[in-house]
N, C-alpha and C. Protein backbone atom coordinates (compact mmCIF):
# COMPACT_ATOMS: atom_id res chain seq x y z
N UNK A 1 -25.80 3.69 9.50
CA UNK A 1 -25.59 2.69 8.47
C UNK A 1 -24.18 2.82 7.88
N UNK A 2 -23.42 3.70 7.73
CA UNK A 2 -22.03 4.15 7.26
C UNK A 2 -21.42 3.81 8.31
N UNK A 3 -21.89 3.94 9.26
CA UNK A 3 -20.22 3.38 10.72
C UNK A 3 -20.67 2.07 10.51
N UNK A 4 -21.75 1.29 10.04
CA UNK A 4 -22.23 -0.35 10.23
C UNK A 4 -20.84 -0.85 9.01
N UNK A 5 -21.48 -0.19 7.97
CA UNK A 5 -20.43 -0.64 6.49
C UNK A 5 -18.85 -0.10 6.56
N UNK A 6 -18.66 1.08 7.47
CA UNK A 6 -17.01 1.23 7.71
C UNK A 6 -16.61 0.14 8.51
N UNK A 7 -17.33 0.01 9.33
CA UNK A 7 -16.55 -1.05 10.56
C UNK A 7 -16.76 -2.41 10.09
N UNK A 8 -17.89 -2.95 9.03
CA UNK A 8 -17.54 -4.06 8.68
C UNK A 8 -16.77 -4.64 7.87
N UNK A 9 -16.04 -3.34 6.42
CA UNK A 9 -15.16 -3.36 5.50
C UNK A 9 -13.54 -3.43 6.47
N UNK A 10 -13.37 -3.00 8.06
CA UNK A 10 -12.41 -2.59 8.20
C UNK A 10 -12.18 -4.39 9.11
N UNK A 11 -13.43 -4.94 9.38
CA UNK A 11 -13.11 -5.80 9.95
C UNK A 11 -13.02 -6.90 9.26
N UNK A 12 -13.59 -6.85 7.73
CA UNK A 12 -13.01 -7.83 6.75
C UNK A 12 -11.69 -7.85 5.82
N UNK A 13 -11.04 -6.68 6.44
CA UNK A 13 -9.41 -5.78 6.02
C UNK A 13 -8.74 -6.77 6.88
N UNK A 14 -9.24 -6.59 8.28
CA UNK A 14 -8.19 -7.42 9.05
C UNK A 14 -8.05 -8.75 8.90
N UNK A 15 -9.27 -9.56 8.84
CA UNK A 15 -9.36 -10.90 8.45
C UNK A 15 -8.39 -11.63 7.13
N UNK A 16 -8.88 -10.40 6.34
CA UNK A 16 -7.62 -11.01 5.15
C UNK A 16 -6.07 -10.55 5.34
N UNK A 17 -5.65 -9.69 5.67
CA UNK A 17 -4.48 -9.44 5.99
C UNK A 17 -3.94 -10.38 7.07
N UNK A 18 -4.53 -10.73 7.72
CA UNK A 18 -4.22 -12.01 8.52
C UNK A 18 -4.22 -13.06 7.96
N UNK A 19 -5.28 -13.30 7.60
CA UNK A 19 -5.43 -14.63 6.42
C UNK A 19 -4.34 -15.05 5.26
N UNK A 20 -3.74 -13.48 4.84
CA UNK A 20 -2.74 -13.11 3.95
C UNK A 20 -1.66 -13.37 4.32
N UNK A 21 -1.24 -13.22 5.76
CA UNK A 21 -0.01 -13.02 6.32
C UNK A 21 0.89 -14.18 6.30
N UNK A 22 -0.38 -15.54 6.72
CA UNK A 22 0.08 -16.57 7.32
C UNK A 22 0.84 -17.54 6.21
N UNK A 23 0.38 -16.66 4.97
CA UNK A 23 1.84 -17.53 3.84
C UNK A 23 3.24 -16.63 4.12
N UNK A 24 3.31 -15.64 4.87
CA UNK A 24 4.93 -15.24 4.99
C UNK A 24 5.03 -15.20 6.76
N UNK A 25 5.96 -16.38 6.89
CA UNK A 25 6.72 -16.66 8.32
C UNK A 25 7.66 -16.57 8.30
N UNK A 26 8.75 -15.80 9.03
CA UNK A 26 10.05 -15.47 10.22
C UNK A 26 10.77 -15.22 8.59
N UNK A 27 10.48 -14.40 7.72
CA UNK A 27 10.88 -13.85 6.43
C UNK A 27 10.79 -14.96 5.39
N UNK A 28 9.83 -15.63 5.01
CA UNK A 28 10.13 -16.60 4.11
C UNK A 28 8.70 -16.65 3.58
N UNK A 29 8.68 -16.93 2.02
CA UNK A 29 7.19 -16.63 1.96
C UNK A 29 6.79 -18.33 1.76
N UNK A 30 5.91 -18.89 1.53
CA UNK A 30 5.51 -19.90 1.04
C UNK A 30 4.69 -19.94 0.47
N UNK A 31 4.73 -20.69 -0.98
CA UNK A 31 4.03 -20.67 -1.98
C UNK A 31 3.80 -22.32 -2.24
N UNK A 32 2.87 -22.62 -3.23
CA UNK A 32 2.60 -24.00 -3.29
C UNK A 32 2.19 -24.20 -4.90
N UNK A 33 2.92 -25.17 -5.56
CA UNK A 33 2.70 -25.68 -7.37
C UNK A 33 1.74 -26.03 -7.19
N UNK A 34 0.71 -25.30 -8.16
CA UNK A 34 -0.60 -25.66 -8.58
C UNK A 34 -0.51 -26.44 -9.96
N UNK A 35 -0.44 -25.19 -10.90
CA UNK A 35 -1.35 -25.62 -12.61
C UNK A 35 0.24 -25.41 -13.26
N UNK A 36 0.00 -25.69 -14.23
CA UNK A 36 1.05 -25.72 -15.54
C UNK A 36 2.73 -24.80 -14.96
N UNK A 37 2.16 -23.75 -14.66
CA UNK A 37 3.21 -22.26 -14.22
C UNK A 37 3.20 -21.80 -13.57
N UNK A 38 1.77 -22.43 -12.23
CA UNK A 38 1.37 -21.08 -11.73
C UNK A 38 1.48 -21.63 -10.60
N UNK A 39 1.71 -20.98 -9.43
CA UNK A 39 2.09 -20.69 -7.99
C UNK A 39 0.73 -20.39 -7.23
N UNK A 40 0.30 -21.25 -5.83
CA UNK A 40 -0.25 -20.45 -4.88
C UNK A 40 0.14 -19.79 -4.23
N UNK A 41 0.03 -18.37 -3.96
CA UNK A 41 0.08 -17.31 -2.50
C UNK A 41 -1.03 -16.59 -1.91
N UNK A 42 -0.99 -16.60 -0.91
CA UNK A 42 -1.85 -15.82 -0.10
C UNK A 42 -2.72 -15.61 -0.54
N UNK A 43 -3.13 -16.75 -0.93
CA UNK A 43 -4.69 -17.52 -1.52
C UNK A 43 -5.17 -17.43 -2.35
N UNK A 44 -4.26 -16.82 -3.81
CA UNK A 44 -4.38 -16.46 -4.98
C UNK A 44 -3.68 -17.30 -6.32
N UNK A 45 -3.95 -17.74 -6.90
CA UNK A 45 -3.26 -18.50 -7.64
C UNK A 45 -2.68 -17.21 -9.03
N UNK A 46 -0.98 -17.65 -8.80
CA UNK A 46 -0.42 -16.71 -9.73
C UNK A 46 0.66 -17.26 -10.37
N UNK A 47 0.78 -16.16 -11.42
CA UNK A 47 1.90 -16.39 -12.48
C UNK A 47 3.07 -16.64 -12.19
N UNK A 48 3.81 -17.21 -12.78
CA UNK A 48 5.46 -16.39 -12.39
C UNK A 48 5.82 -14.75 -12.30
N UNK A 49 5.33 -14.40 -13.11
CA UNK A 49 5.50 -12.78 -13.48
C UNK A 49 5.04 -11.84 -12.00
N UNK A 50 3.62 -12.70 -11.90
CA UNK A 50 2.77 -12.05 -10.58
C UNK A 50 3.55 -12.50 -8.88
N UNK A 51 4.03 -13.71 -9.20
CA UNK A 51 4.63 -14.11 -8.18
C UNK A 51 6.17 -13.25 -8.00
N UNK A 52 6.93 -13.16 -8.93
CA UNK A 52 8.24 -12.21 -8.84
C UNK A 52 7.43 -11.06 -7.96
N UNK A 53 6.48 -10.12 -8.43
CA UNK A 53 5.95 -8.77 -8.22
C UNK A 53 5.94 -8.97 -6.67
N UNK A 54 5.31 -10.02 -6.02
CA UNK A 54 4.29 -9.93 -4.92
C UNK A 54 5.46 -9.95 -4.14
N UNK A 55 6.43 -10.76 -4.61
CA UNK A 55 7.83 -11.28 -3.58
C UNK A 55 8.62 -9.71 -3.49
N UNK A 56 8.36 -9.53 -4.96
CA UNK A 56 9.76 -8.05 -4.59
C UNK A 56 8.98 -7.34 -3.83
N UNK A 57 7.89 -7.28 -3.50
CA UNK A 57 6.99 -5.88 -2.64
C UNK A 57 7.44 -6.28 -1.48
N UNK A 58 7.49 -7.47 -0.89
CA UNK A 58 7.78 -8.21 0.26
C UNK A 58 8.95 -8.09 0.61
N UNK A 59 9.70 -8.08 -0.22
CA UNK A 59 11.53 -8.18 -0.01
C UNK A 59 11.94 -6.57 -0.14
N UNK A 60 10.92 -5.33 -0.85
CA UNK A 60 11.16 -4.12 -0.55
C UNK A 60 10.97 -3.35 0.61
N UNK A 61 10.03 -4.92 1.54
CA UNK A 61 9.63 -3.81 2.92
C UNK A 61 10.50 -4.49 3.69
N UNK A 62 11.15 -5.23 3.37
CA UNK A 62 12.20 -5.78 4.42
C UNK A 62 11.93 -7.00 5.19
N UNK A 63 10.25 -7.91 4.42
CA UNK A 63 9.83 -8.96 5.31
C UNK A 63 10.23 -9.93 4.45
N UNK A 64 10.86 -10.21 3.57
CA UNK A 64 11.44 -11.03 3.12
C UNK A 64 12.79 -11.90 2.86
N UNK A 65 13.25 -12.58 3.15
CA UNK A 65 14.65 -13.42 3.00
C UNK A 65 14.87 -14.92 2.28
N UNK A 66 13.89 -15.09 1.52
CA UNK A 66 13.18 -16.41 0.96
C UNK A 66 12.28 -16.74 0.67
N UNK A 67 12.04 -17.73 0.11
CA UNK A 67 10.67 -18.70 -0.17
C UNK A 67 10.83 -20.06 -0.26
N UNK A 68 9.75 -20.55 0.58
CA UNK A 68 9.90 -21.62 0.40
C UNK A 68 8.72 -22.68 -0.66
N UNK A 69 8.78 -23.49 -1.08
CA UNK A 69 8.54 -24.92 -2.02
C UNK A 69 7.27 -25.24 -0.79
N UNK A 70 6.27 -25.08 -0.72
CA UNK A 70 5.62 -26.42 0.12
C UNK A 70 5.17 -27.58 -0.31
N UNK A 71 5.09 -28.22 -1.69
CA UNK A 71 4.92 -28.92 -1.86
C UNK A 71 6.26 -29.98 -3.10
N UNK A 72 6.79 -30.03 -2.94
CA UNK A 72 8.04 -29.98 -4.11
C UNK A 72 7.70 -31.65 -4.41
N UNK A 73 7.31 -32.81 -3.49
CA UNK A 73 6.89 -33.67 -4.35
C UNK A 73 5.92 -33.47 -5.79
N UNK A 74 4.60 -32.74 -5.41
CA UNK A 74 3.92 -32.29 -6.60
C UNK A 74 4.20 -31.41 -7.66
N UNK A 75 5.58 -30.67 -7.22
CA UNK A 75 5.90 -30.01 -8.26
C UNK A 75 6.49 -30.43 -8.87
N UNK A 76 6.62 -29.47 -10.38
CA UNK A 76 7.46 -30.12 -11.38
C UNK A 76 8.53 -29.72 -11.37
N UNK A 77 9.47 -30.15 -12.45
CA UNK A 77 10.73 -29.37 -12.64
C UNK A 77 10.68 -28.42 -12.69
N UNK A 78 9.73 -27.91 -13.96
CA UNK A 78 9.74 -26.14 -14.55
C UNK A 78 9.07 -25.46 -13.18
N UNK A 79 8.29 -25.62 -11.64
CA UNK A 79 8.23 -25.20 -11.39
C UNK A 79 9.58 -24.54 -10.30
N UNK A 80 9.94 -26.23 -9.97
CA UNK A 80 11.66 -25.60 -8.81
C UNK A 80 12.42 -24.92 -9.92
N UNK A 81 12.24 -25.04 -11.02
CA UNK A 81 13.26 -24.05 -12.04
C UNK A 81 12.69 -22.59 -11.73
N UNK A 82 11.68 -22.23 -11.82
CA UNK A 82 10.89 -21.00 -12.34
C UNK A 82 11.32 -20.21 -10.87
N UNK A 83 10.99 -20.93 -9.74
CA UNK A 83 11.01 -21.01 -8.45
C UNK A 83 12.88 -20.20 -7.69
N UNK A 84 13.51 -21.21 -8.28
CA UNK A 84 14.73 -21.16 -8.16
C UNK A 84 15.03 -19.71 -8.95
N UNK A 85 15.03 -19.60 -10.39
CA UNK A 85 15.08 -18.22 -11.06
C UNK A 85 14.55 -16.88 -10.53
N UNK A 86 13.14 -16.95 -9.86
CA UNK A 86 12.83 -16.19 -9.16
C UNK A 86 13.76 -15.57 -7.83
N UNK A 87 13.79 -17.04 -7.03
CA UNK A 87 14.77 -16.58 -6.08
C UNK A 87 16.11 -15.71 -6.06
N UNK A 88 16.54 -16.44 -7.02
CA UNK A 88 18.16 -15.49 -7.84
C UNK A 88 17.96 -14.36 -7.87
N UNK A 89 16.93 -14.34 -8.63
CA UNK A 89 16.62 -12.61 -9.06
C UNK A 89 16.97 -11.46 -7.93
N UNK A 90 15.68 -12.06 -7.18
CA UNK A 90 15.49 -11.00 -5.94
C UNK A 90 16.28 -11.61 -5.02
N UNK A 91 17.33 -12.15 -5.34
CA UNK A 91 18.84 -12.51 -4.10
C UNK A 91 18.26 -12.76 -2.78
N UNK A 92 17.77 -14.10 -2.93
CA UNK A 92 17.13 -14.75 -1.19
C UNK A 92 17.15 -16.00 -1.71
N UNK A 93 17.52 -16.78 -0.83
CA UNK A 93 17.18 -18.26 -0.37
C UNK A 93 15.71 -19.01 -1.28
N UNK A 94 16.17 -19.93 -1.68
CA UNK A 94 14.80 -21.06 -2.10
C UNK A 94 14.60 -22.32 -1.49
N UNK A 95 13.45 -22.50 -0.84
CA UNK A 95 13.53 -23.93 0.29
C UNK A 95 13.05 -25.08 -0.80
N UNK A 96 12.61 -25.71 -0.12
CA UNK A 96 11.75 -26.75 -0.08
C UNK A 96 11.15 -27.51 1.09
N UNK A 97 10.10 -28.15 1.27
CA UNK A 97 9.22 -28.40 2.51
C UNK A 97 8.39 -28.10 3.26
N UNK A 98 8.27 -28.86 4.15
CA UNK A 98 7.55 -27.55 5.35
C UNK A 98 7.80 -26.88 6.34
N UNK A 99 7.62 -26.71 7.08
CA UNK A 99 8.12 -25.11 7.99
C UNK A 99 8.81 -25.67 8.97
N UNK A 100 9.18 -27.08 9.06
CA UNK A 100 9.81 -27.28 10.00
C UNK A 100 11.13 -28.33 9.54
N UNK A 101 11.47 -28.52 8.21
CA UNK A 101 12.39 -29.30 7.99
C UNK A 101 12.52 -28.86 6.19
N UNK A 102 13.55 -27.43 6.07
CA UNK A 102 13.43 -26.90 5.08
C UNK A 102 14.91 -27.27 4.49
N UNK A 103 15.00 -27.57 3.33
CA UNK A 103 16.22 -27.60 2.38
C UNK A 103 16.53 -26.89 1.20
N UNK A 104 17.24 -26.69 0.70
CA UNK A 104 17.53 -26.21 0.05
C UNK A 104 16.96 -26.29 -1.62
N UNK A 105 16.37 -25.78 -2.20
CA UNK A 105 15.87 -26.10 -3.30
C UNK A 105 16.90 -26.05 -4.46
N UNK A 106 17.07 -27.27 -5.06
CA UNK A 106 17.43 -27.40 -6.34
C UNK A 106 17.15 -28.01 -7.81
N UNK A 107 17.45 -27.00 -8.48
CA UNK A 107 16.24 -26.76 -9.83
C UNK A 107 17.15 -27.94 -10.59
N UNK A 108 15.97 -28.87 -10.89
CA UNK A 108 16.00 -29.71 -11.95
C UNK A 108 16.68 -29.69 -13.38
């Protein structure tokens, strides 16, 4: 019963780490404007504060070089602002779009 519950915790590890992954491609993370401030990632809806954190962990292991906007029609200003500020911070690139026709994000 313990190798049933190790091997099924380890095979619901992989599922999300995969599941997780597929918001950061070829170093760029992508996030998407939800609510008032807050950012989707890797299937979590977060802060600005939480979103800086998750990016610098990303940009400390070396899989990071950006982020991109996926939705920048729906977003607001304060978010390509918040977005853009973030980026500065941790010195990488801010897009906009989708993964195949990305520009440059500029904050309102």
């Amino acid at each position: 019963m313990k190798r049933f519950l190790l091997v099924l915790f380890a095979v619901f590890g992989f599922a999300f780490a995969a599941y997780a992954a597929k918001d950061v491609k070829d170093g760029n993370a992508y996030v998407k404007a939800v609510e008032k401030d807050q950012f989707l990632f890797q299937g979590n809806p977060l802060g600005k504060n939480m979103l800086l954190g998750s990016l610098q962990e990303l940009k400390d292991e070396g899989k990071l070089t950006g982020v991109v906007l996926r939705n920048p029609d729906k977003a607001s200003a304060e978010h390509k602002h918040l977005l853009k500020v973030i980026a500065d911070y941790l010195q990488i690139t801010a897009y906009s779009g989708d993964g195949k026709d990305l520009q440059p994000l500029a904050a309102e």
